[in-house]
PDB file of N, CA and C in Angstrom:
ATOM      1  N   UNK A   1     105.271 161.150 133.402  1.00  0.00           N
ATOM      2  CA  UNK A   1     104.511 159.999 133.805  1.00  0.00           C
ATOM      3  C   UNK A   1     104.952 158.739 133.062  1.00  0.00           C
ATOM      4  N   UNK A   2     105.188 158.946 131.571  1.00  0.00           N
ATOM      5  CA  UNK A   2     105.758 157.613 131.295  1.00  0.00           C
ATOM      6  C   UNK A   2     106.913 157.819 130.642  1.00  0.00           C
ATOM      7  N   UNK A   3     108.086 156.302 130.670  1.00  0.00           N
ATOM      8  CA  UNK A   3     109.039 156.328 130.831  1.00  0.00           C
ATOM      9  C   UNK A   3     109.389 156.884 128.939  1.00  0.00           C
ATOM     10  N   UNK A   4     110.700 157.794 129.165  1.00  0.00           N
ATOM     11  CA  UNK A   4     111.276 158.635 127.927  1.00  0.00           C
ATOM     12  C   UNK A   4     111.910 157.360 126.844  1.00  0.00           C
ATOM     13  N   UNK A   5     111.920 156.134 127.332  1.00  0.00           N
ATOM     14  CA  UNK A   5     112.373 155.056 126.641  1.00  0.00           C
ATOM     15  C   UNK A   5     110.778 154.207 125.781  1.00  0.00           C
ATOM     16  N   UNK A   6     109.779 154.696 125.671  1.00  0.00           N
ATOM     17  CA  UNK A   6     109.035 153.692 124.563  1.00  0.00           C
ATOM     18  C   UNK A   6     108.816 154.231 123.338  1.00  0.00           C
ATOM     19  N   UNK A   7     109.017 153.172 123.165  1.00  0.00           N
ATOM     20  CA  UNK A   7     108.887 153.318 121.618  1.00  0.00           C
ATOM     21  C   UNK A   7     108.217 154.246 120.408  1.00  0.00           C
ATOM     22  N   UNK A   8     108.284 154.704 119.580  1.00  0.00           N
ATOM     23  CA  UNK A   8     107.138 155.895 118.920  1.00  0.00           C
ATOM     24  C   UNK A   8     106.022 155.297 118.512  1.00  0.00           C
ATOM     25  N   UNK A   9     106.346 154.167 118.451  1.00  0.00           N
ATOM     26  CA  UNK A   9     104.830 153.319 117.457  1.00  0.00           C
ATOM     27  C   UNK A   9     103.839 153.606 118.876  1.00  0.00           C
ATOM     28  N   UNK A  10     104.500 152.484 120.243  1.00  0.00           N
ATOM     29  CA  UNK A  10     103.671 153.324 121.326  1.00  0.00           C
ATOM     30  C   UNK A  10     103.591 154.508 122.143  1.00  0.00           C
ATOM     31  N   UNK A  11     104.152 155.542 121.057  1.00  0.00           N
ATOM     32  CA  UNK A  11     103.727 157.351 121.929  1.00  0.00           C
ATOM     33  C   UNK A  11     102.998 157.650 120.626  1.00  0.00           C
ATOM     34  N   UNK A  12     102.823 156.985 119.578  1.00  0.00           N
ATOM     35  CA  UNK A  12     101.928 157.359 118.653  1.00  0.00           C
ATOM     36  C   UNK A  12     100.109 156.833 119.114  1.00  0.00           C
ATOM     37  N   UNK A  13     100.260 155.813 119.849  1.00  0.00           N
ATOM     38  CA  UNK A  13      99.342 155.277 120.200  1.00  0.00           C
ATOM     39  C   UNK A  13      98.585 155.959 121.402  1.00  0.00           C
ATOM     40  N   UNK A  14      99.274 156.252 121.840  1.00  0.00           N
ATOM     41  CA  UNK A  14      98.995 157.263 123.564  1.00  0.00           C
ATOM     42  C   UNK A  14      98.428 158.370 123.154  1.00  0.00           C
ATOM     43  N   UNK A  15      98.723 159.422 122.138  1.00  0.00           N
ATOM     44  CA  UNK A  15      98.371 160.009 121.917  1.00  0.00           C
ATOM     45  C   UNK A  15      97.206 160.089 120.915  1.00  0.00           C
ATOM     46  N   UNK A  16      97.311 158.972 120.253  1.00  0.00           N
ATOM     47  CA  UNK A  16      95.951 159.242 119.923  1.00  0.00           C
ATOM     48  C   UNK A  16      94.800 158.546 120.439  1.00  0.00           C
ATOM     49  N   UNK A  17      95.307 158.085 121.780  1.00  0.00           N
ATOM     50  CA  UNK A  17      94.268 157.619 122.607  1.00  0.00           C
ATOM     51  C   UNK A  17      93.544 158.798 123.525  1.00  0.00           C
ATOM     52  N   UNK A  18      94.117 159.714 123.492  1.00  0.00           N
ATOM     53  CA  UNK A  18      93.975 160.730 123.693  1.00  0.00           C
ATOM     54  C   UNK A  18      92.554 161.800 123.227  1.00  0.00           C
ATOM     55  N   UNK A  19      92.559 161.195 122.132  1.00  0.00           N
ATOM     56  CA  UNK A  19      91.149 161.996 121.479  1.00  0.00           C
ATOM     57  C   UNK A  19      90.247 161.213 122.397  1.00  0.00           C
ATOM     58  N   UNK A  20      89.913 160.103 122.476  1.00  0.00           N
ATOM     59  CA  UNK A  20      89.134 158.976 122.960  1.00  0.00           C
ATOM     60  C   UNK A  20      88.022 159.598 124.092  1.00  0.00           C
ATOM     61  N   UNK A  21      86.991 159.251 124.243  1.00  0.00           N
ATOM     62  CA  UNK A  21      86.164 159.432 125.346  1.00  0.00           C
ATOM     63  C   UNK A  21      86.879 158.719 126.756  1.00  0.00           C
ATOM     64  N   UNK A  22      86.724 158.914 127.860  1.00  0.00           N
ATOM     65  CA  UNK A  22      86.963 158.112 129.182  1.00  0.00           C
ATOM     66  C   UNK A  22      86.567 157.100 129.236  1.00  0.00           C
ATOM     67  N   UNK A  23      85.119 156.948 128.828  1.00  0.00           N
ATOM     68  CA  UNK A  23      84.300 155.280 128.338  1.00  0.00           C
ATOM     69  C   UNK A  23      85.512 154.128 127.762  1.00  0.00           C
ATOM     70  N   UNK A  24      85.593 155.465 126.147  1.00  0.00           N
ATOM     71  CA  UNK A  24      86.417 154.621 125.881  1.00  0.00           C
ATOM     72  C   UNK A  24      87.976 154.053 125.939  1.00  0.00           C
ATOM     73  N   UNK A  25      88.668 155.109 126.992  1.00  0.00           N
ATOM     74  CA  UNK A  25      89.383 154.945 127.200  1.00  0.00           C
ATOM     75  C   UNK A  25      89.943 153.531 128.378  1.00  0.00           C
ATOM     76  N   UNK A  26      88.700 153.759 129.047  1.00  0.00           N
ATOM     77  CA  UNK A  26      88.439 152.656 129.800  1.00  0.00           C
ATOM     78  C   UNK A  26      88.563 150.876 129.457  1.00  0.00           C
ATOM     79  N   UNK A  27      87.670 151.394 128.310  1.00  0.00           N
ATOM     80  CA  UNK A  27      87.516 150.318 127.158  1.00  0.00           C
ATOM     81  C   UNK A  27      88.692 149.424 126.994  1.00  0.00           C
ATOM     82  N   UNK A  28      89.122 150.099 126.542  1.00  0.00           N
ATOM     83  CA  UNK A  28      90.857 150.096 125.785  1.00  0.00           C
ATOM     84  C   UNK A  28      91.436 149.698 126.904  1.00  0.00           C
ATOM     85  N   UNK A  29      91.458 150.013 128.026  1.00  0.00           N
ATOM     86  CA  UNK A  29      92.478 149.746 129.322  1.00  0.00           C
ATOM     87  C   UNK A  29      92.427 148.581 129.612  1.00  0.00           C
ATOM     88  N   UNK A  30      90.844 147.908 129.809  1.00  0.00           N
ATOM     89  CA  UNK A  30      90.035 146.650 130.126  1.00  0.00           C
ATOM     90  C   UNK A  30      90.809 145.635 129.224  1.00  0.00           C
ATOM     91  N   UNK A  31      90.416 146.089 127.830  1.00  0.00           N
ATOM     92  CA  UNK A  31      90.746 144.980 126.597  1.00  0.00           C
ATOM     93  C   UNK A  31      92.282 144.782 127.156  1.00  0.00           C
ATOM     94  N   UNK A  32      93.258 145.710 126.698  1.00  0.00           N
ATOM     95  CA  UNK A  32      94.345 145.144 127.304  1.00  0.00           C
ATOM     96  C   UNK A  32      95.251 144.946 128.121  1.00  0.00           C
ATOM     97  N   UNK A  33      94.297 145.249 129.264  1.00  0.00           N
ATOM     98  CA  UNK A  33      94.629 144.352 130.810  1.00  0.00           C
ATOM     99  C   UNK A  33      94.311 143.051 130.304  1.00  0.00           C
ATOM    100  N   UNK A  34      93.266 142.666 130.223  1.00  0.00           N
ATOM    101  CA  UNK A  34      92.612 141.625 129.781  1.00  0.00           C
ATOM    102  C   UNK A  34      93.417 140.445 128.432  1.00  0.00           C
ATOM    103  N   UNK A  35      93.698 141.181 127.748  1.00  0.00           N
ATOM    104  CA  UNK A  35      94.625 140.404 127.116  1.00  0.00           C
ATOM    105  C   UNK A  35      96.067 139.486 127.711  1.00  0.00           C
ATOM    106  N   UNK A  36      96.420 140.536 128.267  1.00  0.00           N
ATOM    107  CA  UNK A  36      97.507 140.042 129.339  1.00  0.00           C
ATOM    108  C   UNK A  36      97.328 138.605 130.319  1.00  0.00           C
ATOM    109  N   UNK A  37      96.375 138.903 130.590  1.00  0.00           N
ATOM    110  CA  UNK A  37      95.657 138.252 131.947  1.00  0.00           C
ATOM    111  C   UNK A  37      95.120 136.675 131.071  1.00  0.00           C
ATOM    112  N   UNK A  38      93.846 137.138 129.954  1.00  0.00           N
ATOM    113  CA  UNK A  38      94.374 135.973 129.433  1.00  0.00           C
ATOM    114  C   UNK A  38      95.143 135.213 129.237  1.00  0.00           C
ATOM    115  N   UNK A  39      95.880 135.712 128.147  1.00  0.00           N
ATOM    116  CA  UNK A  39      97.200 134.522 127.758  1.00  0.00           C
ATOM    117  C   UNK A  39      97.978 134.370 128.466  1.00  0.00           C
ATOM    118  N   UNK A  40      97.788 134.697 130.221  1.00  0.00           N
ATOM    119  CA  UNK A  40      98.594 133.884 130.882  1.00  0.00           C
ATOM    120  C   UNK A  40      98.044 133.148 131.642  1.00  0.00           C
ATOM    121  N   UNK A  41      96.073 133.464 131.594  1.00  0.00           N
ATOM    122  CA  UNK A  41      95.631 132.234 131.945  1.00  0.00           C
ATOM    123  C   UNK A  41      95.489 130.725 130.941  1.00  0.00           C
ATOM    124  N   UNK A  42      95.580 131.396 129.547  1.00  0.00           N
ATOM    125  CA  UNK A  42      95.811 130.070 129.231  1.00  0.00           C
ATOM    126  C   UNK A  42      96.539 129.487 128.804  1.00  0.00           C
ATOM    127  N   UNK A  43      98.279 129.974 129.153  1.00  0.00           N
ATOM    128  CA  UNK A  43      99.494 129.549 129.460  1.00  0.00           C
ATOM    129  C   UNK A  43      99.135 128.460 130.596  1.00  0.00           C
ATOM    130  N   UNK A  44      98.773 128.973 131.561  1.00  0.00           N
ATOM    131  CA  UNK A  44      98.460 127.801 133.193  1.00  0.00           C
ATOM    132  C   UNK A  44      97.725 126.718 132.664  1.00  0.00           C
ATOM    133  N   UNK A  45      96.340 127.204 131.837  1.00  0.00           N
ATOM    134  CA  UNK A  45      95.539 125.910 131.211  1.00  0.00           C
ATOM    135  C   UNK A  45      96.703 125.148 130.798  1.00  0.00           C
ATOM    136  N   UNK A  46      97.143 125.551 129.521  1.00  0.00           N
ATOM    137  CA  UNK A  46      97.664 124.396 128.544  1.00  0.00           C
ATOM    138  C   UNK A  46      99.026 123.883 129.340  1.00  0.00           C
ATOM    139  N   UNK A  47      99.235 124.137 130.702  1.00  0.00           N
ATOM    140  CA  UNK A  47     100.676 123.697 131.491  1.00  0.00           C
ATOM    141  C   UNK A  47      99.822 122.574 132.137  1.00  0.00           C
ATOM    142  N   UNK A  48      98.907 122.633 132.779  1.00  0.00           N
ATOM    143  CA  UNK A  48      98.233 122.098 133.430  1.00  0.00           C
ATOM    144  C   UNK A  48      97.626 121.435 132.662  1.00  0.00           C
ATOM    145  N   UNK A  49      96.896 120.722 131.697  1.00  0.00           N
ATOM    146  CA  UNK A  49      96.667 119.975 130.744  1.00  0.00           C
ATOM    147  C   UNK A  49      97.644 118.891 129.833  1.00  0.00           C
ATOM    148  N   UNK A  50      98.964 119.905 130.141  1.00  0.00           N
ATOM    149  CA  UNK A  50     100.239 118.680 129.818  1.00  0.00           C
ATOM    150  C   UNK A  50     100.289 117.583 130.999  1.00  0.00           C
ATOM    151  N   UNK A  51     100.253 118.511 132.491  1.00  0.00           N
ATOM    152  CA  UNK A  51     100.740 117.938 133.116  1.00  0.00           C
ATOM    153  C   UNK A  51      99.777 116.445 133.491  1.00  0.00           C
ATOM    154  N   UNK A  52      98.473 116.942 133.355  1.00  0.00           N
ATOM    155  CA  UNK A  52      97.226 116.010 133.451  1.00  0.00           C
ATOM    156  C   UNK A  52      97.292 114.593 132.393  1.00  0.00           C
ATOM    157  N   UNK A  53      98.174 115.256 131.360  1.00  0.00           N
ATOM    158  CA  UNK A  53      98.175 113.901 130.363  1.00  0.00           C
ATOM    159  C   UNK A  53      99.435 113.124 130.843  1.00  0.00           C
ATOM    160  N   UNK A  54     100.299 113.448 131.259  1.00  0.00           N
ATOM    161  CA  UNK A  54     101.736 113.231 131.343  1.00  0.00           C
ATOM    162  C   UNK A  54     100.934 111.950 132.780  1.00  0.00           C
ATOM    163  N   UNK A  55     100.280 112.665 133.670  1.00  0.00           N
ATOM    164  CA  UNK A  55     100.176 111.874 134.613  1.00  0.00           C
ATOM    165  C   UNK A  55      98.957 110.793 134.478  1.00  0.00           C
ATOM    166  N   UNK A  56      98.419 110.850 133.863  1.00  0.00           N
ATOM    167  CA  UNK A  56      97.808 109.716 133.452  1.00  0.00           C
ATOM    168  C   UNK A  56      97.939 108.881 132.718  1.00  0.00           C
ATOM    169  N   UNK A  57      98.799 108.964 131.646  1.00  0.00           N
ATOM    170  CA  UNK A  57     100.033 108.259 130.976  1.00  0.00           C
ATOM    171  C   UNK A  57     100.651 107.558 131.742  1.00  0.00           C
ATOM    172  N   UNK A  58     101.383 107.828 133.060  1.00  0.00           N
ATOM    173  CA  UNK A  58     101.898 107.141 134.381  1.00  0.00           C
ATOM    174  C   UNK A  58     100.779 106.113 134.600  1.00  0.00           C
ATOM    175  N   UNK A  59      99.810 106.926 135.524  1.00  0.00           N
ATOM    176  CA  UNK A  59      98.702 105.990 136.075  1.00  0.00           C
ATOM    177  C   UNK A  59      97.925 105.141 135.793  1.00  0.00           C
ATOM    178  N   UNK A  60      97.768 105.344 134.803  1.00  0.00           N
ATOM    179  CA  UNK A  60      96.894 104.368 133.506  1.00  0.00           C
ATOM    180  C   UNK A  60      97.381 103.668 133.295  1.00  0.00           C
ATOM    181  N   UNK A  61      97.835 102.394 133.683  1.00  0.00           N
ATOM    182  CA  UNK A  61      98.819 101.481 132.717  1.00  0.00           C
ATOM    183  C   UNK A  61      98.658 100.366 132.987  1.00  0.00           C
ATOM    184  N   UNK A  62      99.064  98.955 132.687  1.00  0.00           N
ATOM    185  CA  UNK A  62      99.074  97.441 132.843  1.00  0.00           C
ATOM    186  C   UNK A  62      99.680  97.650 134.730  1.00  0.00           C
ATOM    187  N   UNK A  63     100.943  98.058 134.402  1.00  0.00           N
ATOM    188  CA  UNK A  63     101.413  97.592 136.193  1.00  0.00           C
ATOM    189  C   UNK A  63     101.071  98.184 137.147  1.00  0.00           C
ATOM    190  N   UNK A  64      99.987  99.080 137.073  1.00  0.00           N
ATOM    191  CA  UNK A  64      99.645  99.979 138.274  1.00  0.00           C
ATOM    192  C   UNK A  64      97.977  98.907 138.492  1.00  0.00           C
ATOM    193  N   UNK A  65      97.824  98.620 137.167  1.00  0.00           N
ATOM    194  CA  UNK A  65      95.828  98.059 137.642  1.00  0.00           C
ATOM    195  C   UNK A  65      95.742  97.170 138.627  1.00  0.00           C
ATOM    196  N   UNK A  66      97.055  96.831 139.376  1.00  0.00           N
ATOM    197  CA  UNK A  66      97.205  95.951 140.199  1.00  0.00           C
ATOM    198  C   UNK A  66      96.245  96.569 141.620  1.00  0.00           C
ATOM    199  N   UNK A  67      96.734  98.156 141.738  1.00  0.00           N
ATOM    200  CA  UNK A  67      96.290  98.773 142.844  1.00  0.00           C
ATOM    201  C   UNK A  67      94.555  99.386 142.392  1.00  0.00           C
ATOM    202  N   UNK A  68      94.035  99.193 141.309  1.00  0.00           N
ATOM    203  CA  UNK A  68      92.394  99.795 140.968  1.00  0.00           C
ATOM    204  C   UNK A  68      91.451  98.692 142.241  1.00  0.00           C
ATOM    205  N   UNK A  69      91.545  97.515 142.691  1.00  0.00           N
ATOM    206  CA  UNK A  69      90.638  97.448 143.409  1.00  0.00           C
ATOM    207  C   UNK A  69      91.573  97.193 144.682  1.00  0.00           C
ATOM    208  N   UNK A  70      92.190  97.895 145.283  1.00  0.00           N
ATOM    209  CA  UNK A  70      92.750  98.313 146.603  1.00  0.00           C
ATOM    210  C   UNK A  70      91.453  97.883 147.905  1.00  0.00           C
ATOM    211  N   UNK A  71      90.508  98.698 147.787  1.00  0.00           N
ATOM    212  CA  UNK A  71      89.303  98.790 148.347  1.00  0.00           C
ATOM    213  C   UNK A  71      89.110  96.699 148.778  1.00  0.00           C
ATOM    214  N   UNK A  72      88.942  96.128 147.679  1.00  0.00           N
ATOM    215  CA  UNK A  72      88.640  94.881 148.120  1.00  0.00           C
ATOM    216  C   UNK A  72      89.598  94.101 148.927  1.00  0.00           C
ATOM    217  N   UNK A  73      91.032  94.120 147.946  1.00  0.00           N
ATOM    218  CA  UNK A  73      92.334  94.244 148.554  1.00  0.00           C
ATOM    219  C   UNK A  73      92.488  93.933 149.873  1.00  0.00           C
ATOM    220  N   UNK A  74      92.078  95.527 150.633  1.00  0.00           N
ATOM    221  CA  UNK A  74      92.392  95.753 152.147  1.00  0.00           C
ATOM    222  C   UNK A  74      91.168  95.493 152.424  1.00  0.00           C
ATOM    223  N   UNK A  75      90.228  94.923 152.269  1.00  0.00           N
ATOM    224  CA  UNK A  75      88.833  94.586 152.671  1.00  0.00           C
ATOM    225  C   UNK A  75      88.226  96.267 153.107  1.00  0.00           C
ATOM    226  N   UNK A  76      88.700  97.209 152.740  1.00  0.00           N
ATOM    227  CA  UNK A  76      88.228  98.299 153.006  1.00  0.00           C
ATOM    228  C   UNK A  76      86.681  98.878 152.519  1.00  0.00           C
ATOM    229  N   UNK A  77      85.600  99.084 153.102  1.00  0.00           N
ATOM    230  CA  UNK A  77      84.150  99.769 152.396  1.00  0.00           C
ATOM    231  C   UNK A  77      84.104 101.143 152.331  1.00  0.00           C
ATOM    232  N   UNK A  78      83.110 101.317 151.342  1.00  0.00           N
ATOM    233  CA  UNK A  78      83.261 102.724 150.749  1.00  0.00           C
ATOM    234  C   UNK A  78      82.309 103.369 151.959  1.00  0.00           C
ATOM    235  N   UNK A  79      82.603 104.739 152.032  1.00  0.00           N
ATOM    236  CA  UNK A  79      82.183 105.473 153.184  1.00  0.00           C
ATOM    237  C   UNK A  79      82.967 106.465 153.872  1.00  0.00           C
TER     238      UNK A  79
END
């Protein structure tokens, strides 16, 4: 079932997951699925949080405030 290539630190681990209840084996499965899953959700956060500063850094600025009242601009009303 699992591959003849890992490591002993993890066939030392397997096996003594082995004593473990199903509960807790479960446990253990959850936590590190879950770990995984985290830190690559908050890989996406902190990508997406660059990208949010990066672009408002752009947008925010002296030569763009030209376009903040657009709306009056084009005589356009909100609605």
């Amino acid at each position: 079932m699992l591959p003849s290539t890992i490591s002993p630190k993890l066939a030392a681990v397997i096996e003594e997951s082995k004593r473990l209840t199903q509960t807790e084996r479960l446990v253990l499965a959850r936590t590190l699925l879950d770990s995984i899953l985290s830190d690559e959700a908050m890989e996406e956060i902190d990508w997406n949080e660059l990208g949010l500063a990066s672009f408002q850094r752009d947008w925010d600025n002296d030569d763009d405030a030209i376009y903040d009242h657009w709306r009056e601009h084009y005589g356009v009303t909100e609605g």
